[in-house]
Every structure is written in structure tokens, then in C-alpha cells.
Protein backbone atom coordinates (compact mmCIF):
# COMPACT_ATOMS: atom_id res chain seq x y z
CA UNK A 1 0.00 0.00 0.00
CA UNK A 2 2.66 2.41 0.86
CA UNK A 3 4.72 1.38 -2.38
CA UNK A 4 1.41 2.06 -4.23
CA UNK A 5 0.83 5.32 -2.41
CA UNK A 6 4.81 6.44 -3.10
CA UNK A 7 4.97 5.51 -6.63
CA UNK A 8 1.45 7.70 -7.21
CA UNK A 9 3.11 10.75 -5.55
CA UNK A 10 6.16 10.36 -7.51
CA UNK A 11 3.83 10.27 -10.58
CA UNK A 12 2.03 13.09 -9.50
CA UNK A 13 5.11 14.92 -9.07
CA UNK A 14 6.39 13.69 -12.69
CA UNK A 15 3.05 15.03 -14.34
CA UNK A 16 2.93 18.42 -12.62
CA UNK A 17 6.72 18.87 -14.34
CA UNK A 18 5.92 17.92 -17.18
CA UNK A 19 2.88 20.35 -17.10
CA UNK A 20 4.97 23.22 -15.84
CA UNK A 21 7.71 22.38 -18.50
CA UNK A 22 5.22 22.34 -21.61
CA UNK A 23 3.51 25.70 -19.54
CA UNK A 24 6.92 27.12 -19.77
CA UNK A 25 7.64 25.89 -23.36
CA UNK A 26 4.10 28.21 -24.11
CA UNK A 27 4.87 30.93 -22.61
CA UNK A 28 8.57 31.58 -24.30
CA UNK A 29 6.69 30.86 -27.78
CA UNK A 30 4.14 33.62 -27.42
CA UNK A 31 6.05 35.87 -25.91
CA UNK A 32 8.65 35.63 -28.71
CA UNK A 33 6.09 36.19 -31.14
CA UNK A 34 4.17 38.72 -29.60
CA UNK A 35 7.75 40.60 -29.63
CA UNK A 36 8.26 39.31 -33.46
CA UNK A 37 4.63 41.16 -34.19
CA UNK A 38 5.70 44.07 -31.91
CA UNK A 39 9.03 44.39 -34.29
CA UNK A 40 7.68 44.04 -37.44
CA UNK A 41 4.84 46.09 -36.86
CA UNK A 42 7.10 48.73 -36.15
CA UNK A 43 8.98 48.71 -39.24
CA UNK A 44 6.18 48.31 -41.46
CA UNK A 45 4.34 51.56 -40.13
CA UNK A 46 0.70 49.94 -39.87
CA UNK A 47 -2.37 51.78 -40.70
CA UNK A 48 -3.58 53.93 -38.00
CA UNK A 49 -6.73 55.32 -37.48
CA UNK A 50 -6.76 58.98 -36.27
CA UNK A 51 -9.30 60.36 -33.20
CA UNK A 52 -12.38 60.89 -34.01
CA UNK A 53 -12.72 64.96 -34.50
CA UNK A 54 -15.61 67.44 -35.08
CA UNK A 55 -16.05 69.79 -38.40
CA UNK A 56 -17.32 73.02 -38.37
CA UNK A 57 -20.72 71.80 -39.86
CA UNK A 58 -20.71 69.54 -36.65
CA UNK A 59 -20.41 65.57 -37.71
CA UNK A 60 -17.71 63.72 -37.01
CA UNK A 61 -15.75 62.13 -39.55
CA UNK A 62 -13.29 59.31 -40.12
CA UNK A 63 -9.65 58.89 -41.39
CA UNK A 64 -7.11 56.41 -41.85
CA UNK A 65 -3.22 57.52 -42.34
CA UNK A 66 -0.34 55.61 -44.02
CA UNK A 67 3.33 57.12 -43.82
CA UNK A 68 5.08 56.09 -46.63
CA UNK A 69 9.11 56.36 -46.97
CA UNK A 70 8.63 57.25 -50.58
CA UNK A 71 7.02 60.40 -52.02
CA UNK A 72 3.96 59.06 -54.05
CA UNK A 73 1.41 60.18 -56.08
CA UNK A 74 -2.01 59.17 -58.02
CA UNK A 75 -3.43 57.18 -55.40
CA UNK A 76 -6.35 54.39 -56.56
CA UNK A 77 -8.47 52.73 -53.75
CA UNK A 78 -10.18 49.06 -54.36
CA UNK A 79 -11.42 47.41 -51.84
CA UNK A 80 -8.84 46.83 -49.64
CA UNK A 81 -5.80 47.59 -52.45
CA UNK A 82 -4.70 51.09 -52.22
CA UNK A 83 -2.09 51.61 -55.87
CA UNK A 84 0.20 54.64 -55.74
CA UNK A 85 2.97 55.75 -58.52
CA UNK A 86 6.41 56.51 -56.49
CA UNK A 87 9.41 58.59 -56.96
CA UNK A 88 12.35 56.08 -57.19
CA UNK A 89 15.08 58.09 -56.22
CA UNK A 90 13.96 61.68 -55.45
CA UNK A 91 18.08 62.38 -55.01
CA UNK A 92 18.17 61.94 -59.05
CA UNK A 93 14.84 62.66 -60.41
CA UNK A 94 11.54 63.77 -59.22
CA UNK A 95 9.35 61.47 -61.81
CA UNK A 96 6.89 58.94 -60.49
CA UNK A 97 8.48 55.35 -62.27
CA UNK A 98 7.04 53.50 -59.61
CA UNK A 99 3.92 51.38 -59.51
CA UNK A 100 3.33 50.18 -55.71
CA UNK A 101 0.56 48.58 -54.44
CA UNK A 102 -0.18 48.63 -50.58
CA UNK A 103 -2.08 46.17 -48.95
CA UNK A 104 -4.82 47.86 -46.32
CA UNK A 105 -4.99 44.81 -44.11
CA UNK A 106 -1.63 43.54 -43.84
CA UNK A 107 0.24 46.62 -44.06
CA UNK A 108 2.45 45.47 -47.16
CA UNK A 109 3.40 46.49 -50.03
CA UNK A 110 5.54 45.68 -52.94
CA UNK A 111 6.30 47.08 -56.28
CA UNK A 112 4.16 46.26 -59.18
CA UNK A 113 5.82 47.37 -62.12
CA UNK A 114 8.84 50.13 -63.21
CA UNK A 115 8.28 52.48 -66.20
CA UNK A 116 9.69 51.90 -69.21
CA UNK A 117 11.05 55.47 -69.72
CA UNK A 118 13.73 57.26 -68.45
CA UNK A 119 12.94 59.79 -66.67
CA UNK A 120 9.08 57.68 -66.76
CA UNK A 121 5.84 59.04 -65.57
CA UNK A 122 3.43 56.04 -64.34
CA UNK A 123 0.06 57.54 -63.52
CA UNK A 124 -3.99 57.36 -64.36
CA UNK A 125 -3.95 54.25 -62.29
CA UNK A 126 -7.33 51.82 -61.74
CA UNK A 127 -7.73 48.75 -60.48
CA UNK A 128 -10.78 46.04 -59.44
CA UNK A 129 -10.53 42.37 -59.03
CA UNK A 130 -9.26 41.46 -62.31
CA UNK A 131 -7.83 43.89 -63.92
CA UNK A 132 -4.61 46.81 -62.55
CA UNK A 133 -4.75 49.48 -65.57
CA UNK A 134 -2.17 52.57 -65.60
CA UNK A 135 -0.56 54.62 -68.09
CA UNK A 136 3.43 55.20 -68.80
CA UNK A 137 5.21 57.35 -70.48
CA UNK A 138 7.93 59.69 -71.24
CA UNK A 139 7.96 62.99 -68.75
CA UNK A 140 8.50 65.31 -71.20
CA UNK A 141 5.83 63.65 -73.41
CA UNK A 142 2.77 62.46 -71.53
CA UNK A 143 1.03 59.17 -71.29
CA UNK A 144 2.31 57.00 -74.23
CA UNK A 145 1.63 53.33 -73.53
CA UNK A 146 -1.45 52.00 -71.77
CA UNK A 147 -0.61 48.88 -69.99
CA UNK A 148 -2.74 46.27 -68.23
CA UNK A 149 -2.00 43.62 -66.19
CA UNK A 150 -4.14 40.47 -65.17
CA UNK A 151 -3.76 40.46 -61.78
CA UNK A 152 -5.34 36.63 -61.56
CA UNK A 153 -2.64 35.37 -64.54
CA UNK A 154 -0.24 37.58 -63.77
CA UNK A 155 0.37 38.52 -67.23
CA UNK A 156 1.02 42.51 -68.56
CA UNK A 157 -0.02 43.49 -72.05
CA UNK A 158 0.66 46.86 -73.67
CA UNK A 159 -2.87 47.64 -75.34
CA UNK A 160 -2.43 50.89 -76.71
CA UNK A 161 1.04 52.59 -77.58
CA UNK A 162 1.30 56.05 -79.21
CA UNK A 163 3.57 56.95 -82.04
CA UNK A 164 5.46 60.21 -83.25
CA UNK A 165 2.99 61.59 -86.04
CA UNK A 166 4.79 64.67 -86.53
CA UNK A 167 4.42 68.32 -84.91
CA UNK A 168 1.23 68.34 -82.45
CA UNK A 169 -0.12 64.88 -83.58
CA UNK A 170 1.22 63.00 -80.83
CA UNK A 171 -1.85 61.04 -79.82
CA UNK A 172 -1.54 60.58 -75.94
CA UNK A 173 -4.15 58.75 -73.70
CA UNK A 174 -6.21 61.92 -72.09
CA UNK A 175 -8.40 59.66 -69.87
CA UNK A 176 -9.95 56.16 -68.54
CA UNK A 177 -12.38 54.23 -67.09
CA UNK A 178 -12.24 50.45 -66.09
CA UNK A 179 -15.52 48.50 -65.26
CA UNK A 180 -15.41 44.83 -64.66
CA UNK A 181 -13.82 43.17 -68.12
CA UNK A 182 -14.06 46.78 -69.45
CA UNK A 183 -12.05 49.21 -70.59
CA UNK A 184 -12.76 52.49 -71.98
CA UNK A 185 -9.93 55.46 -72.86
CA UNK A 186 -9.81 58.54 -74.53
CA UNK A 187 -7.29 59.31 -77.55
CA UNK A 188 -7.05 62.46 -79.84
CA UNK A 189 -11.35 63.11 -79.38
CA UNK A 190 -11.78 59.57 -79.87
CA UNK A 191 -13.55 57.16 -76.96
CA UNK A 192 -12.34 53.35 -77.87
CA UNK A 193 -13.94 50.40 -75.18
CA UNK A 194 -11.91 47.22 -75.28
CA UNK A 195 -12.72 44.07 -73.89
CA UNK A 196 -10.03 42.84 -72.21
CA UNK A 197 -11.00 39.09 -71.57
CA UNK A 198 -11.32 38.92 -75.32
CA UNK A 199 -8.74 41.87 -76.20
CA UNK A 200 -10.27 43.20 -78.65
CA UNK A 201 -12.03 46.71 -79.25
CA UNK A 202 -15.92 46.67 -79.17
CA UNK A 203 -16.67 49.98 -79.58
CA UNK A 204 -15.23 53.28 -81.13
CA UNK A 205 -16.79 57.08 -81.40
CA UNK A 206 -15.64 60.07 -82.71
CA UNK A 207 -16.62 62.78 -80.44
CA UNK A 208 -18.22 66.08 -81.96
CA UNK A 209 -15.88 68.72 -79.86
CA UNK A 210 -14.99 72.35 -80.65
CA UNK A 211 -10.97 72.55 -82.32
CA UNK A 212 -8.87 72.18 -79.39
CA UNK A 213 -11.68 71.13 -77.20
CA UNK A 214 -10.77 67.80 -74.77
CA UNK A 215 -12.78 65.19 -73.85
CA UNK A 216 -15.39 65.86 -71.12
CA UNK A 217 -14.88 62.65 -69.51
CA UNK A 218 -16.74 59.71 -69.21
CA UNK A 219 -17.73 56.91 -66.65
CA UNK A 220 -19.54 53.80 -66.53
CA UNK A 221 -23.05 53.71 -64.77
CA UNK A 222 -24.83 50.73 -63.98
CA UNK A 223 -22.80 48.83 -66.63
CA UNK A 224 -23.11 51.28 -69.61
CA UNK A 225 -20.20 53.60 -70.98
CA UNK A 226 -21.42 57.18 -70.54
CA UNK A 227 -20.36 60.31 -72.10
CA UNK A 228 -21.49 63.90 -73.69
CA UNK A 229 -21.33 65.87 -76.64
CA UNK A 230 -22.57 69.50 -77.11
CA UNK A 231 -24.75 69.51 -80.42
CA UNK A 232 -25.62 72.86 -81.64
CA UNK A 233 -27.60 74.11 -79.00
CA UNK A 234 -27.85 70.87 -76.87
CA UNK A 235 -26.21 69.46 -74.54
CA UNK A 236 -26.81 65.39 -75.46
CA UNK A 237 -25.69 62.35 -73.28
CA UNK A 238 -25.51 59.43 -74.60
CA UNK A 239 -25.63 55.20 -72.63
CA UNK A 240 -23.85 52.40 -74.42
CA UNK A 241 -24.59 48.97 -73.44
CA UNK A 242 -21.79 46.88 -74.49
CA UNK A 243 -23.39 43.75 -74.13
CA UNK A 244 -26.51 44.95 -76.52
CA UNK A 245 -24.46 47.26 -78.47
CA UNK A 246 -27.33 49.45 -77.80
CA UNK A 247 -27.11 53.69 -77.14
CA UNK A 248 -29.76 55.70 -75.25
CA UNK A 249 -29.47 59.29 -75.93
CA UNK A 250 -30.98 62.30 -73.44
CA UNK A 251 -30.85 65.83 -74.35
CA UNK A 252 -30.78 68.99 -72.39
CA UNK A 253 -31.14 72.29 -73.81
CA UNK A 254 -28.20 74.51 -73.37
CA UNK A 255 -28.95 77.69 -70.67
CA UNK A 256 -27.53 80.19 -73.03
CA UNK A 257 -26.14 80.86 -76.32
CA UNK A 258 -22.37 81.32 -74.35
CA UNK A 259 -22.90 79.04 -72.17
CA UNK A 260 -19.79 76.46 -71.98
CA UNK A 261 -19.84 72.78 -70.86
CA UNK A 262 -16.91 71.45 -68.94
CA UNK A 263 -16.72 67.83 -66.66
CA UNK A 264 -19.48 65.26 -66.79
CA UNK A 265 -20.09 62.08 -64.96
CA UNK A 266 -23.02 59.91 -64.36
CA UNK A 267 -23.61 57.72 -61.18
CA UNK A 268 -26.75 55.81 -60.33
CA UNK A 269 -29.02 57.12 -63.40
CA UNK A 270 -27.91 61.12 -62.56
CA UNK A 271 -25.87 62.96 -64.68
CA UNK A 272 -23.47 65.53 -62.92
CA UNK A 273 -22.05 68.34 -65.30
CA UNK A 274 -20.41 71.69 -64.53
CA UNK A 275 -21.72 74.69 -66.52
CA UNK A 276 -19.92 77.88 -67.55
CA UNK A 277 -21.88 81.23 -68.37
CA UNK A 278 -19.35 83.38 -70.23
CA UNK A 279 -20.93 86.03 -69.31
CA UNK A 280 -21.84 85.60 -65.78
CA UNK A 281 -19.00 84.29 -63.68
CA UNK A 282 -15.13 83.08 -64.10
CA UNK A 283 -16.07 79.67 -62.53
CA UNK A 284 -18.70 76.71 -63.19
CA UNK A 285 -22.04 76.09 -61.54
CA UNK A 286 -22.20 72.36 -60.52
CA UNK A 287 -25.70 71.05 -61.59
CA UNK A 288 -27.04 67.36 -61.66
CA UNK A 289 -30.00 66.36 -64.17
CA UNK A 290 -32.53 63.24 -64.09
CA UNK A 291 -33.34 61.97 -67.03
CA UNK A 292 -35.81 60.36 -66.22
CA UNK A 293 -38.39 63.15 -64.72
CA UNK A 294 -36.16 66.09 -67.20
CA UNK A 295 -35.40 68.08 -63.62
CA UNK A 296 -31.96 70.29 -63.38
CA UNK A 297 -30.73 70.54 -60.10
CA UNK A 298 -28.28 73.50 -59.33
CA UNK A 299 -25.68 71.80 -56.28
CA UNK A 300 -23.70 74.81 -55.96
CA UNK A 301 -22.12 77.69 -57.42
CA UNK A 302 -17.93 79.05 -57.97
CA UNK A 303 -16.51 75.75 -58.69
CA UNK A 304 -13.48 74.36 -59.94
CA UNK A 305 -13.98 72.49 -63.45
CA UNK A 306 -13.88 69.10 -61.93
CA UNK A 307 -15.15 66.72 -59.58
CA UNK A 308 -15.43 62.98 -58.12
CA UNK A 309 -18.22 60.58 -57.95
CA UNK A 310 -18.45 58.31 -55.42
CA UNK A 311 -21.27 56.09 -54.18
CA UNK A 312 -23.39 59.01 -51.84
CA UNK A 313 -22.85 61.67 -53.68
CA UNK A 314 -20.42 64.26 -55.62
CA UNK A 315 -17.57 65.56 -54.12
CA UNK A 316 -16.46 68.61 -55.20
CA UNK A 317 -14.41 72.18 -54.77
CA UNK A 318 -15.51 76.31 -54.62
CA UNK A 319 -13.48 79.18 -54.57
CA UNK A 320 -13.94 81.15 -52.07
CA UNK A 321 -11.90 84.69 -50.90
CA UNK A 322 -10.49 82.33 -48.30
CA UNK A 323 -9.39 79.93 -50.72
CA UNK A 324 -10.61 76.16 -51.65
CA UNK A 325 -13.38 74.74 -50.05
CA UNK A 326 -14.39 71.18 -49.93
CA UNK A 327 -17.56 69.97 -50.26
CA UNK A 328 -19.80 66.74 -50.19
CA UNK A 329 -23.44 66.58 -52.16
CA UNK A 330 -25.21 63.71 -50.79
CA UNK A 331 -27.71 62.61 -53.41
CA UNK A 332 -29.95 61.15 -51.06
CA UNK A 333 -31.83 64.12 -49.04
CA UNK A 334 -30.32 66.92 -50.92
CA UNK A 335 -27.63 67.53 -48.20
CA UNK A 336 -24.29 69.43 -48.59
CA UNK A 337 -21.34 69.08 -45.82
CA UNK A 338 -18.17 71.32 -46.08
CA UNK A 339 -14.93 69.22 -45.29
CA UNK A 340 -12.14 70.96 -43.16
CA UNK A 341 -8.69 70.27 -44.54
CA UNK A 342 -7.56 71.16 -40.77
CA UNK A 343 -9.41 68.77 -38.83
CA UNK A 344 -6.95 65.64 -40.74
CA UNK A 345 -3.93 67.34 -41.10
CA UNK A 346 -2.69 70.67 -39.26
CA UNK A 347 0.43 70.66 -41.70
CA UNK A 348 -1.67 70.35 -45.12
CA UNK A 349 -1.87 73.85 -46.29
CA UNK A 350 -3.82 73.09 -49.27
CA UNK A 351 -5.25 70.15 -51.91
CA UNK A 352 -5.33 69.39 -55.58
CA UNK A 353 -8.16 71.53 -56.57
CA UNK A 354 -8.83 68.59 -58.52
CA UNK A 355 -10.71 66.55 -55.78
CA UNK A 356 -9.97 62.82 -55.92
CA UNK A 357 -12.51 60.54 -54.54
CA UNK A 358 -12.84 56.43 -55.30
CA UNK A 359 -15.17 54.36 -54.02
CA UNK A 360 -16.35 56.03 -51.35
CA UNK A 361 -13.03 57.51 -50.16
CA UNK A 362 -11.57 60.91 -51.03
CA UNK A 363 -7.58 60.37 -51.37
CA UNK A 364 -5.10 63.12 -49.79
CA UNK A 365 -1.36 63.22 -50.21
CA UNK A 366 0.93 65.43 -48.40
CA UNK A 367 4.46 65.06 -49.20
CA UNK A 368 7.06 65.65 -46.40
CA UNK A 369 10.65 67.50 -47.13
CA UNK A 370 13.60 68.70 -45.37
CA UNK A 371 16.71 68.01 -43.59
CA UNK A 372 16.76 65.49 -40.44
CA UNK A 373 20.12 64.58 -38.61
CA UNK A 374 20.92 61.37 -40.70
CA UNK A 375 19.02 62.69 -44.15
CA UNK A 376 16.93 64.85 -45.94
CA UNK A 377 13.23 64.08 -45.50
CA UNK A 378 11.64 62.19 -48.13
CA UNK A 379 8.07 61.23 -46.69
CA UNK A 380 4.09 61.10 -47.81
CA UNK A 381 1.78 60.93 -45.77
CA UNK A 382 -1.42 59.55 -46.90
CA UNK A 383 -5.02 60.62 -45.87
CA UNK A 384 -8.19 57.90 -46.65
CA UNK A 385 -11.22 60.01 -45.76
CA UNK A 386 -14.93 58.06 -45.79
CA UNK A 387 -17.07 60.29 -47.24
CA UNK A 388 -20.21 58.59 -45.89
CA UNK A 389 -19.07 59.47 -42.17
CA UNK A 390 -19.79 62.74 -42.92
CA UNK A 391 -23.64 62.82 -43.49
């Protein structure tokens, strides 16, 4: 009996140990990999979301920052890819022949692709699941080559490359718009859609512009290629359905004789267009019109030529005596917020004037210079505002 009772102590004694041994064993593991997280956390410079702040109009508003140790430009947002072209070596050059694309979730990024041109210009960058579109070209030239990669084959195909036609008839890419296996860009007053599962074009259309007169832009809406032409006195839009081949066409009557058309974009049936009376005013009126019911809506008034889309709204720019003003148009309820540049960034004097919005995200950049101890300062810091926060 006392044998028995010895040898189960000693047992006992053998399991608790072991049990403290493999505890032990545990504990070193996660502690050297919550140090190994710690570390590389560190040196990655995660995503950070800022405190939550208050705008003069009173809502409170979200943002995300990303520090990056390159200056960068052109950001794209998809989901959670953000694509940005980078200044290589800002000690030699200052052009962006950097494609990078940063992952939002695991802090990573890597380079996609290097321009072919020295000094190179990558920019006009878009993305989705499928398909990472972006022009390259010469700096002194523009955007030459339009290159797309398959991000699911990993393949890169050049499918549009322009070529030296003498004195002012170098036809550059002016503009873009991806939608699922869709392409659309703008060359020389031309609009060409390509279908890039089947590479091959599928649609082409002179536009009727004024000599000299660019391309207004054009999106896709609801899965049809959208853009506008100014026909005597009408303004006309005009819907292609790829898959149909079919083309609605609206008209609007023109305000006045002088009156001058600049950006349009359509999202979710409405068609957004900035209007210019020569006579009136230096600056555009920003106007949205339903084609359905025939209604103009005036947004606002002393705007800058362009704007973004994004899901809620329009966002968009006025000139003030102050200087630039942001601004958000919510389509549903007819409600306009002002966005303070101060209440992200104390540093950020001012924005493009163009105002860039994806998705439902309006994109900031602030590059960072001057001397440190070790260096000279070669930062961006990167602003992801949602634009639904604000409503």
C-alpha cells in the first residue's frame, strides 16, 4: 500500500513537471512572437486610425493615415488595395516610375511594375478584381503606352502605344475608365472600349468637340459607358450597353447661347455636369440632371472644373476669398457638408483643386521634405477620408 501510495506521488510529481515544463515551453513561444509582431509592426508603419474629431458643420468624420518612406502620387483605392505611382530616387529625379501597391490589411506592399522610360511618368492608375490598368510614359511627353496587367494570370499586355505623327499629332491617352472586363480610354477626341477578356475593341466614337476642345470625360453607370457631346444648342448624353451594343441618348437644352460645358459624370441614373456662363461668372455652376423626370438641379455655385463621384454623392471644390473649399453633395436628401482640410492634417496647407474621390473615399497626399540629422526628409503621408461618415 505504501509502495502504491509512493509511486502515485512520484507520478504526480512527474506530471505536474511535465505540465509546468510544456507551460513554460508556451509561454517563451508567445512571448517571442508577440515581440516578433511588436518588431515588425514597427517597421512596417501599420495603418492607423486617427481620433475621431468634429467639423465646423458639426459631424464627425473618419480617417485612416499611411506614412510612406517614398514620395507618391495618383493614389487608386479598391477594396482593400490602395495603388500609388512613387518617386524612385527623389536624389536623381523627381518622376513617379514606380507602380506600388499597398495592402490595407496587412500593411504590405511591394512594387508592381517600373516604367519603361527614363525619366518615366506612371500615372492614371485603376484597379478592381481582375484587372490593374495605368498609363506610362515619357515625362516630357505624356502618357504613351497603356498597360494592363491580369492580376489573376499575372500577365502585362501593352494595349495601346502612341507613335510620333509629326508636330502636335502625338496622340496621348487623355483619360480612362475600367468597369469589370471593361475598358474604356480617350485618344485624340476619340472614346475606344476594349474588352479585355477577349482583347479586342468593341466599340469606337468620334466625339463632336470644338478645335482644341478635350474630352469631357466619361464613366460607366450601372454597366453602360457614358459620355457627352454638345450639339448645336444641346447638350446630349448618350448610354452604351456593351453587351446589346445598344445607345440611349438624353438631351438637355443649353442655358444660353455662351454658355460652356466642362466635366461630366453619371452615377446611379444622374448625370453631374459643370456649366460655364461666359458672361456671368469666371467659374462653373455644378448642376445634376434626371433623365428620367427632365429636372436640373443646381448643387452649388464658384466651382473648380472638376469633380469625383463616389457612391453618396459628388464631391467637389468652390473658390472662395479664403481659398478652396471642400464639399460633399449627398444625393440622397439633398444635403451638402463642407470638409475641413484642418481637422486631418494641421500641416496640409492646401489640396489638388482637382478633388480625388474612389469608391467612397476621397484620397489626400501630403508630401514631407527637409533636412533630419541622418538625411533629408523624403516622406508622404497619406489621408483615406470616408465620405459617408460625414452625413
Amino acid at each position: 500500500m505504501y509502495i502504491r501510495l509512493f509511486t502515485g506521488q512520484i507520478m504526480k510529481g512527474v506530471t505536474m513537471l511535465c505540465f509546468i515544463n510544456r507551460t513554460s515551453k508556451f509561454f517563451a513561444f508567445f512571448l517571442w512572437l508577440f515581440l516578433l509582431v511588436l518588431f515588425c509592426g514597427c517597421q512596417n508603419r501599420p495603418l492607423t486610425d486617427l481620433p475621431k474629431t468634429k467639423t465646423r458643420t458639426g459631424v464627425q468624420r473618419f480617417v485612416k493615415r499611411i506614412k510612406f518612406g517614398l514620395i507618391v502620387d495618383t493614389p487608386f483605392i479598391f477594396q482593400n488595395k490602395l495603388y500609388l505611382s512613387a518617386i524612385e530616387d527623389p536624389e536623381k529625379d523627381s518622376f513617379y516610375n514606380l507602380l506600388l501597391e499597398y495592402d490595407l490589411k496587412t500593411n504590405k506592399q511591394r512594387i508592381v511594375a517600373n516604367s519603361f522610360y527614363f525619366p518615366g511618368n506612371i500615372q492614371m492608375i485603376r484597379a478592381n478584381n481582375r484587372w490593374l490598368v495605368y498609363c506610362d510614359g515619357r515625362a516630357e511627353v505624356g502618357p504613351e503606352k497603356l498597360i494592363v496587367i491580369d492580376l489573376k494570370k499575372g500577365k502585362k499586355k501593352v494595349f495601346y502605344e502612341a507613335h510620333d505623327e509629326g508636330v502636335n499629332k502625338f496622340k496621348t491617352v487623355d483619360s480612362l475608365t475600367l468597369y469589370q472586363n471593361y475598358l474604356a480610354f480617350g485618344v485624340n477626341g476619340h472614346i475606344r472600349l476594349i474588352d479585355l477578356k477577349k482583347e479586342k475593341a468593341v466599340f469606337q466614337r468620334k466625339l463632336k468637340l470644338e478645335p482644341g476642345e478635350a474630352i469631357k470625360g466619361f464613366s460607366f453607370d450601372q454597366g453602360n459607358l457614358f459620355w457627352s457631346e454638345k450639339e448645336g444648342d444641346k447638350l446630349v448624353f448618350y448610354f452604351y450597353q456593351p453587351d446589346s451594343g445598344k445607345t440611349k441618348k438624353f438631351s438637355l437644352p443649353v442655358a444660353k447661347k455662351s454658355s460652356h460645358y466642362g466635366f461630366t459624370q453619371a452615377k446611379n441614373g444622374l448625370i453631374y455636369f459643370a456649366e460655364f456662363p461666359y458672361l456671368e461668372s469666371r467659374l462653373y455652376e455644378l448642376k445634376c440632371f434626371d433623365p428620367k423626370t427632365g429636372e436640373v438641379l443646381a448643387i452649388d455655385k464658384n466651382c473648380g472644373h472638376k469633380f469625383s463621384l463616389f457612391e453618396g454623392g459628388v464631391f467637389y471644390s468652390v473658390k472662395t476669398q479664403k481659398g478652396d473649399i471642400l464639399k460633399i453633395y449627398y444625393s440622397r436628401g439633398e444635403k451638402k457638408v463642407e470638409l475641413n482640410i484642418k481637422d486631418f492634417s494641421k500641416t496640409l496647407a492646401e489640396l489638388d483643386p482637382l478633388p480625388i474621390a474612389y469608391e467612397n473615399y476621397f484620397l489626400a497626399v501630403e508630401p514631407l521634405f527637409g533636412p533630419t540629422k541622418n538625411k533629408k526628409k523624403r516622406e508622404t503621408i497619406l489621408y483615406i477620408v470616408n465620405l459617408n461618415r460625414y452625413r
